[in-house]
C-alpha atoms as a PDB file:
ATOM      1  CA  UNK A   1     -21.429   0.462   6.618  1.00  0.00           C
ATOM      2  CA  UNK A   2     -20.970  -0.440   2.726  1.00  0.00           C
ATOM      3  CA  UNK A   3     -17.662  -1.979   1.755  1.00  0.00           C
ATOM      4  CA  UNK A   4     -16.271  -3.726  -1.010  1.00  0.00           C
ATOM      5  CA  UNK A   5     -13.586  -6.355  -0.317  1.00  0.00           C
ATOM      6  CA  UNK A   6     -11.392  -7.930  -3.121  1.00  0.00           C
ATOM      7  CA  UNK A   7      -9.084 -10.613  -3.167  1.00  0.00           C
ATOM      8  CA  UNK A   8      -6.100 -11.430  -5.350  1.00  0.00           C
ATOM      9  CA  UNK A   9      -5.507 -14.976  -5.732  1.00  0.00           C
ATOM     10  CA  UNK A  10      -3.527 -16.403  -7.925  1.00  0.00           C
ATOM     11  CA  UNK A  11      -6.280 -18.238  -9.979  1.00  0.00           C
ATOM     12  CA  UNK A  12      -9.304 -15.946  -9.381  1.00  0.00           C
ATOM     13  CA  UNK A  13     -10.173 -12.211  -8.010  1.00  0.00           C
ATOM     14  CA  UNK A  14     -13.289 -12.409  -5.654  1.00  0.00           C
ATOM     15  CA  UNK A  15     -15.163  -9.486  -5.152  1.00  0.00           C
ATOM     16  CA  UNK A  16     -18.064  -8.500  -2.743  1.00  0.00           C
ATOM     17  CA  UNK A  17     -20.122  -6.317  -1.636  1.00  0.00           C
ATOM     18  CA  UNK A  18     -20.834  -5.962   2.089  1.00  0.00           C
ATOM     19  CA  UNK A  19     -23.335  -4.176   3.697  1.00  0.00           C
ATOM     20  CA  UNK A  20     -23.260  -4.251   7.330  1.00  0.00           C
ATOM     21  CA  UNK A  21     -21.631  -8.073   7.800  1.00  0.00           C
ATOM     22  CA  UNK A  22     -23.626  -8.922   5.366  1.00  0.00           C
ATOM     23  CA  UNK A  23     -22.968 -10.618   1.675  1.00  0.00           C
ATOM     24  CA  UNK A  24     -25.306  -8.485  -1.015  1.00  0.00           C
ATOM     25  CA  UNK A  25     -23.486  -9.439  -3.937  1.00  0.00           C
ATOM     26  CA  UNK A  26     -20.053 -11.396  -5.100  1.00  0.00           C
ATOM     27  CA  UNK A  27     -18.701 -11.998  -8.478  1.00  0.00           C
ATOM     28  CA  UNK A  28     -15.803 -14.283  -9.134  1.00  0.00           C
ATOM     29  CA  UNK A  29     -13.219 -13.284 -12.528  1.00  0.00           C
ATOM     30  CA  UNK A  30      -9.290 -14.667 -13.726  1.00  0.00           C
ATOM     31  CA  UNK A  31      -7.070 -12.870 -11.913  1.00  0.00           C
ATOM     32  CA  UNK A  32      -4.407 -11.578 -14.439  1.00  0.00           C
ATOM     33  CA  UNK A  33      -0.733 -11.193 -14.880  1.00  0.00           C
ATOM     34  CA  UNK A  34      -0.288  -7.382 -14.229  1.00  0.00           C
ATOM     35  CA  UNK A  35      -2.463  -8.157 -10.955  1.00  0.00           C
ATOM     36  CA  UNK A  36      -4.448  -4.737 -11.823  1.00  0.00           C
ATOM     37  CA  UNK A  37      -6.142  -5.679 -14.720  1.00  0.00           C
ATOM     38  CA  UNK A  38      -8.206  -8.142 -12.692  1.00  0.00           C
ATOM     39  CA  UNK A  39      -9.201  -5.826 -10.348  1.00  0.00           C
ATOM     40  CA  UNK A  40     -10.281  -3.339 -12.510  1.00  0.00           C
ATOM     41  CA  UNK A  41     -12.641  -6.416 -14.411  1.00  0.00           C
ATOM     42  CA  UNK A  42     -13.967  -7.063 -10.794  1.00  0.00           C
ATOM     43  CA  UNK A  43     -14.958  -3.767  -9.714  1.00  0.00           C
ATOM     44  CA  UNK A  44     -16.872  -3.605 -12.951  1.00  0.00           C
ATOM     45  CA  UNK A  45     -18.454  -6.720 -13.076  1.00  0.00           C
ATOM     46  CA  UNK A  46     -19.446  -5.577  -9.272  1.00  0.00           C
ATOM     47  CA  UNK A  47     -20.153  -2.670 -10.607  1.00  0.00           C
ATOM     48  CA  UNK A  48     -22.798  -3.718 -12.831  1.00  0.00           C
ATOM     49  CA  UNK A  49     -25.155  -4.941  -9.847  1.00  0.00           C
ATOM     50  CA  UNK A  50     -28.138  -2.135  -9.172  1.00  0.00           C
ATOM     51  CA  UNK A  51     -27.234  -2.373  -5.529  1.00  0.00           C
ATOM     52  CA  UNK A  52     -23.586  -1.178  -5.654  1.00  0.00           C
ATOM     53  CA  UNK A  53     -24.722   2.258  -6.526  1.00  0.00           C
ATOM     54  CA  UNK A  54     -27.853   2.656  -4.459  1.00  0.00           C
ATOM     55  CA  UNK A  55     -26.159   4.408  -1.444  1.00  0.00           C
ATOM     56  CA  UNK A  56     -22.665   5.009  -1.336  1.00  0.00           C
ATOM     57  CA  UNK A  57     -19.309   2.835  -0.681  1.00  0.00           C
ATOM     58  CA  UNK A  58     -17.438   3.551   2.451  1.00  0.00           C
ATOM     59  CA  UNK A  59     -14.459   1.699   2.023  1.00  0.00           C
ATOM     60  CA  UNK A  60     -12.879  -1.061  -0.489  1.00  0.00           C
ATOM     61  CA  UNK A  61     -10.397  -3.641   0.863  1.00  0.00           C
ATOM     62  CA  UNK A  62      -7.581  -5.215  -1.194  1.00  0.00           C
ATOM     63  CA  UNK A  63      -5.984  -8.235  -0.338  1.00  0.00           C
ATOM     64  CA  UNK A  64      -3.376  -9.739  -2.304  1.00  0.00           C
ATOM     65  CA  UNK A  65      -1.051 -12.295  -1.599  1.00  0.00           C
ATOM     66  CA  UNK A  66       0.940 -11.279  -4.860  1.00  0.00           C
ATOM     67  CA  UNK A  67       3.925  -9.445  -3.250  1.00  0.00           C
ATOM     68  CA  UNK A  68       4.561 -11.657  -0.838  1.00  0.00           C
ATOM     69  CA  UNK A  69       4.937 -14.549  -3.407  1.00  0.00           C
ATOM     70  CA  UNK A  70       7.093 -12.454  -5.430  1.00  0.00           C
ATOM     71  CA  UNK A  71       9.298 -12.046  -3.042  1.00  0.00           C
ATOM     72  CA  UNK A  72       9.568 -15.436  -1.536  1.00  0.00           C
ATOM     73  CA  UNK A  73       9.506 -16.752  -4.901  1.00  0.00           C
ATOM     74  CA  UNK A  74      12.371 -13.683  -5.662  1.00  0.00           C
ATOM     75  CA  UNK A  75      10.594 -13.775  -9.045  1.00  0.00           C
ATOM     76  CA  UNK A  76       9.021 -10.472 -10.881  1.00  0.00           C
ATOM     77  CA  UNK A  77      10.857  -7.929  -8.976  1.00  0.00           C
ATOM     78  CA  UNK A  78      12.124  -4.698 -10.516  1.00  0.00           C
ATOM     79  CA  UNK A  79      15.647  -2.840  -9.631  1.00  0.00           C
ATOM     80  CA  UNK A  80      15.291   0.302  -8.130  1.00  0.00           C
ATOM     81  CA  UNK A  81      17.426   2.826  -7.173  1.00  0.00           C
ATOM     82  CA  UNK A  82      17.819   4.101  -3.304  1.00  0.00           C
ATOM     83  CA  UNK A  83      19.090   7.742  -2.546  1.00  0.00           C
ATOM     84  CA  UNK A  84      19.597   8.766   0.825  1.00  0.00           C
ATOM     85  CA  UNK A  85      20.052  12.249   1.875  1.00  0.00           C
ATOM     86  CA  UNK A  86      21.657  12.904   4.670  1.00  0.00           C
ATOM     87  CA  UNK A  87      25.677  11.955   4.925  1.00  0.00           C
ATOM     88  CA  UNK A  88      27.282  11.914   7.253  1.00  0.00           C
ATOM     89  CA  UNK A  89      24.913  10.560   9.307  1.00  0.00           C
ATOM     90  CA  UNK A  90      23.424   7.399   8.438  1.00  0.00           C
ATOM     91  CA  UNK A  91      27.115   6.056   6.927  1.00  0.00           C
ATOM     92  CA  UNK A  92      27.534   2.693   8.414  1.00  0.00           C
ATOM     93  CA  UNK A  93      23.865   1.407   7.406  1.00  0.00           C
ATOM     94  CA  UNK A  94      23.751   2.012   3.418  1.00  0.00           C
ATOM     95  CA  UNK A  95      20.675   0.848   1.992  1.00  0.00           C
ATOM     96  CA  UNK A  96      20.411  -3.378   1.694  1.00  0.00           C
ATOM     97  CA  UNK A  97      23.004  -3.929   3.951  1.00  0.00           C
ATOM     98  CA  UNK A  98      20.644  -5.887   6.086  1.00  0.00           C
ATOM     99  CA  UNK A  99      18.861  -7.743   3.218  1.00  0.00           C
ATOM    100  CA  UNK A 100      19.454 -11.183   2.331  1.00  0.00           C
ATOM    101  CA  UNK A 101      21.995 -11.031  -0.007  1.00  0.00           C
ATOM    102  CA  UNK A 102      19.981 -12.616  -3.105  1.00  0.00           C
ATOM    103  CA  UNK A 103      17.339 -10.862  -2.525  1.00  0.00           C
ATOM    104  CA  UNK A 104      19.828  -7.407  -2.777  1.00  0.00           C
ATOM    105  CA  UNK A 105      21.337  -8.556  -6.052  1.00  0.00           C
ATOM    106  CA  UNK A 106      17.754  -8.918  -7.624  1.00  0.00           C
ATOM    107  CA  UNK A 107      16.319  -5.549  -6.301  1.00  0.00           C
ATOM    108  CA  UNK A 108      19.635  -3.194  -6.229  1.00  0.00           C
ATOM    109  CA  UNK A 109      19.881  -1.119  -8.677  1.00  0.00           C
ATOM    110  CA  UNK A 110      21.926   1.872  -7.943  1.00  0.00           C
ATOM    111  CA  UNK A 111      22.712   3.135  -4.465  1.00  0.00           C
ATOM    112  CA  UNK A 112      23.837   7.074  -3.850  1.00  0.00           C
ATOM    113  CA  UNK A 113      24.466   8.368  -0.293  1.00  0.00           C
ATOM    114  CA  UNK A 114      24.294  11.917  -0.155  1.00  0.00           C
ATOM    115  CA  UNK A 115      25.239  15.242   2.024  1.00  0.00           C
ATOM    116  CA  UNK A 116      22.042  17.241   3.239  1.00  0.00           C
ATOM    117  CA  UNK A 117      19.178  16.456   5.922  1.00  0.00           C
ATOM    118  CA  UNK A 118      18.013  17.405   9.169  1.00  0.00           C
ATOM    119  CA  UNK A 119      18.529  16.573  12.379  1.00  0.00           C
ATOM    120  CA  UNK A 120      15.467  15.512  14.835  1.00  0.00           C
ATOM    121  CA  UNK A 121      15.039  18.945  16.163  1.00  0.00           C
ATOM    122  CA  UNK A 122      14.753  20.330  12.360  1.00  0.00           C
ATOM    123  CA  UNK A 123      18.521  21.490  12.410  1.00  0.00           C
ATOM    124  CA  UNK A 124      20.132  20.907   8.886  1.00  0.00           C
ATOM    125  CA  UNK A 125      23.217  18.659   9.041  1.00  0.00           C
ATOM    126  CA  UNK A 126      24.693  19.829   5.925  1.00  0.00           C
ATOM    127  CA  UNK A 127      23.923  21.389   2.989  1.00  0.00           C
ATOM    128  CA  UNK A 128      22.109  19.576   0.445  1.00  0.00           C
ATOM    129  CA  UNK A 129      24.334  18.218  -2.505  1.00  0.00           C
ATOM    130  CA  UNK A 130      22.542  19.431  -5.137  1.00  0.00           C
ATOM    131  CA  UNK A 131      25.085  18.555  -8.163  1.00  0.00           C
ATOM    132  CA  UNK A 132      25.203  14.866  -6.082  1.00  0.00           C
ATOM    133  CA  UNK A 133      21.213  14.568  -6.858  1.00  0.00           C
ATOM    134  CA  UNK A 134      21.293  15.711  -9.923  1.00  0.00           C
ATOM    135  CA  UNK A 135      24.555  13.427 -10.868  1.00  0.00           C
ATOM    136  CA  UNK A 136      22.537  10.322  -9.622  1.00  0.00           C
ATOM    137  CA  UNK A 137      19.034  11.290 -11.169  1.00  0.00           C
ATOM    138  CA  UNK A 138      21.413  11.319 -14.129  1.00  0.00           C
ATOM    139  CA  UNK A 139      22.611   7.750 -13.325  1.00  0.00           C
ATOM    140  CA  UNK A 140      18.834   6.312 -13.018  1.00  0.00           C
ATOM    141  CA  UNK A 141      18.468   7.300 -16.159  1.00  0.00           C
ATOM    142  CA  UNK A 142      21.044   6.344 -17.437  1.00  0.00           C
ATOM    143  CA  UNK A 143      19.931   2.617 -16.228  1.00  0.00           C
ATOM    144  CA  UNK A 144      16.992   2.966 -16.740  1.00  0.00           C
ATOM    145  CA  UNK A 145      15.506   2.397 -13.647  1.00  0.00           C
ATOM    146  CA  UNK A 146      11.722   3.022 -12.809  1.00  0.00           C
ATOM    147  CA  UNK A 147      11.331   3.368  -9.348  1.00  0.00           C
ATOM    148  CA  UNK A 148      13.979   5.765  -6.959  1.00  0.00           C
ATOM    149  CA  UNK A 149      13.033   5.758  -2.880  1.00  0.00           C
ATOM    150  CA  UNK A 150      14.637   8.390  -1.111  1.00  0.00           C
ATOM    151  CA  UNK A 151      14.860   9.641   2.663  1.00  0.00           C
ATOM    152  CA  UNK A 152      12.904  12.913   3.058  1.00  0.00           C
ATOM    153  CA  UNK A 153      14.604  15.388   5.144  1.00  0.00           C
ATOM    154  CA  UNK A 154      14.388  17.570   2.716  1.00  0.00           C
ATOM    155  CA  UNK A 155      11.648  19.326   0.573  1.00  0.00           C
ATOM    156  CA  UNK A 156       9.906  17.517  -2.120  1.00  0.00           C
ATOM    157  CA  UNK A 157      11.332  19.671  -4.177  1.00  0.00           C
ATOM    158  CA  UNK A 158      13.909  17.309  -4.163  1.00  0.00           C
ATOM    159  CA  UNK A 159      12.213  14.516  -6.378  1.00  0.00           C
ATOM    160  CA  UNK A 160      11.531  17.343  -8.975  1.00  0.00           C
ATOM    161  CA  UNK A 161      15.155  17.221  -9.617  1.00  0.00           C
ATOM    162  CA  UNK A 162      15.024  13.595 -10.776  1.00  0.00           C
ATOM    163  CA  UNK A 163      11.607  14.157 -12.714  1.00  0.00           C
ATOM    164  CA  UNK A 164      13.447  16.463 -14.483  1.00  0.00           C
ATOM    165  CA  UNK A 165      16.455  14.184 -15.570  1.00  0.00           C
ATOM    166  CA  UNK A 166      13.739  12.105 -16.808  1.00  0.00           C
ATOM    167  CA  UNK A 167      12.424  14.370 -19.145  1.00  0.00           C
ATOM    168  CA  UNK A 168      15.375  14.671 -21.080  1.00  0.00           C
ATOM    169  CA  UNK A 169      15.041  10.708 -22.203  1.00  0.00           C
ATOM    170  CA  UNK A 170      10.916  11.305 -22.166  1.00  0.00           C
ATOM    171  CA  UNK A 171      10.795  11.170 -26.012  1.00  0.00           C
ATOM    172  CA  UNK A 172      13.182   8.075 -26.559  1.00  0.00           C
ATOM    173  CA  UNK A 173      11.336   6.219 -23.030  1.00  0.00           C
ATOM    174  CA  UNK A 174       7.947   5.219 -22.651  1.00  0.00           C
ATOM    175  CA  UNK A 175       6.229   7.393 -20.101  1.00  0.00           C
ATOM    176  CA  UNK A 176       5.739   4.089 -17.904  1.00  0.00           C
ATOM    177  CA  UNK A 177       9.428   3.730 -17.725  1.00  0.00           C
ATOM    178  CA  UNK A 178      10.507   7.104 -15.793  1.00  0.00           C
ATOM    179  CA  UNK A 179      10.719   6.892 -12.302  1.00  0.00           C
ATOM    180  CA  UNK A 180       8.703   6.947  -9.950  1.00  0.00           C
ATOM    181  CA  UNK A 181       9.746   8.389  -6.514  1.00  0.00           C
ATOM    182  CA  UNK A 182       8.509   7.396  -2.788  1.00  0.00           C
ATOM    183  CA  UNK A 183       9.603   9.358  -0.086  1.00  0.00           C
ATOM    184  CA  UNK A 184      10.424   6.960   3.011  1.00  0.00           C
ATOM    185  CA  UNK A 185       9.844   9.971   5.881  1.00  0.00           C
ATOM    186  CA  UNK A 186       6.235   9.023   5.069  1.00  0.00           C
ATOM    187  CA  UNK A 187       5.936   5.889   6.008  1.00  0.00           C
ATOM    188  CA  UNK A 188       5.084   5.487   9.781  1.00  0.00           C
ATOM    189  CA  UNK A 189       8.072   3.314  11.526  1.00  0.00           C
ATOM    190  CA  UNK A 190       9.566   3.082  14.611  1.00  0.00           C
ATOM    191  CA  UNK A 191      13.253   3.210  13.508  1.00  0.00           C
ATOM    192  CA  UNK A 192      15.616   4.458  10.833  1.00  0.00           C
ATOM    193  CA  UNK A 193      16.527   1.110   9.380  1.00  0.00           C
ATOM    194  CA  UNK A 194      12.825  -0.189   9.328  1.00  0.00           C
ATOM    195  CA  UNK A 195      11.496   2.636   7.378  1.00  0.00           C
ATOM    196  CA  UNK A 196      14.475   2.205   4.716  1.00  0.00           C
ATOM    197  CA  UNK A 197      13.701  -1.141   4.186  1.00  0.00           C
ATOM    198  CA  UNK A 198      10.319  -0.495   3.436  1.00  0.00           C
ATOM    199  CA  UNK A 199      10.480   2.397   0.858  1.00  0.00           C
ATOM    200  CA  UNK A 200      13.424  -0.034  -0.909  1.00  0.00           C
ATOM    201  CA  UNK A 201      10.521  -3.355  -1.049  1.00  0.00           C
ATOM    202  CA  UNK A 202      10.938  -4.818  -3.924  1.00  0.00           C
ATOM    203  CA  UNK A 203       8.460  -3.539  -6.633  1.00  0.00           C
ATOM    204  CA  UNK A 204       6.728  -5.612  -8.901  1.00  0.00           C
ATOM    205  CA  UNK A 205       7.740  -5.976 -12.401  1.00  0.00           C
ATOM    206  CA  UNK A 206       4.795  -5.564 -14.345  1.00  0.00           C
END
């Protein structure tokens, strides 16, 4: 088994190669302010040693203690916006109602609670508001916000809608700056409320 493990500290990014428990190479480089840029120097420096690509890598572990600091620190954190599909259901628990309440006011940036969804057993529960998504992908742009979780009872097809809105501000935004989307139904949790706090985690401002 051939891995490569790097960690993020906030001096240094360590990186090593591993080969069976065993240490065959580690390099040592400034871990940077975008985070990223360090770990791309690492991997290269790595990179560079003749036994790195002698048989191939079966895994490479990233460990960072970077978000966690962020949000402790409630420093570096971008807005984003939440959209939930799936009203009426779901009323009584809007997004960040269970955050702590400083922590909301940095990270909100736009909240929209919408008709459409399934039930458990696939049933819809109302028809999706399609002028409702489009009116909010309208209002993310409008503020400029980068990064729009959403609940996924419905198709994909769905985040096309908000790709979409962003095209029409493509030429006066940088392409970094249009949202991104992440679909919470994809992210493995026991309960409702748990999985909408993690798709809403506060993203780091880069």
């Amino acid at each position: 088994m051939r891995r490569i493990g790097i960690d993020v500290g906030g001096t240094n990014t360590d990186a090593v190669l591993l080969e069976n428990g065993r240490i065959v190479h580690a390099i040592k480089t400034p871990t940077t302010p975008d985070v990223t840029g360090g770990i791309v120097t690492a991997l290269d420096l790595l990179g560079r040693h003749p036994e790195v690509g002698r048989a191939t890598i079966d895994g490479v572990v990233i460990g960072t203690t970077h978000f966690v600091n962020a949000v402790v620190q409630r420093r570096g954190l971008a807005r984003v916006a939440a959209i939930r599909i799936g009203l009426p259901t779901g009323a009584s628990l809007p997004p960040f109602c269970d955050w702590p309440p400083d922590l909301a006011a940095l990270v909100e940036g736009a909240v929209f609670m919408l008709e459409g969804g399934h039930d458990y057993d696939g049933r819809p529960i109302m028809p999706f508001d399609e002028t409702g998504m489009r009116e909010a992908a309208r209002q993310i742009r409008d503020k400029g916000l980068r990064a729009s979780p959403r609940n996924a009872p419905m198709r994909r097809s769905r985040c096309r809608i908000i790709s979409g809105a962003s095209a029409s501000w493509s030429a006066r935004t940088p392409r970094s700056s249009t949202p991104r989307c992440l679909i919470w139904r994809t992210l493995r949790s026991p309960g409702f409320a748990t999985r909408s706090r993690r798709a809403i985690s506060p993203h780091r401002s880069t």
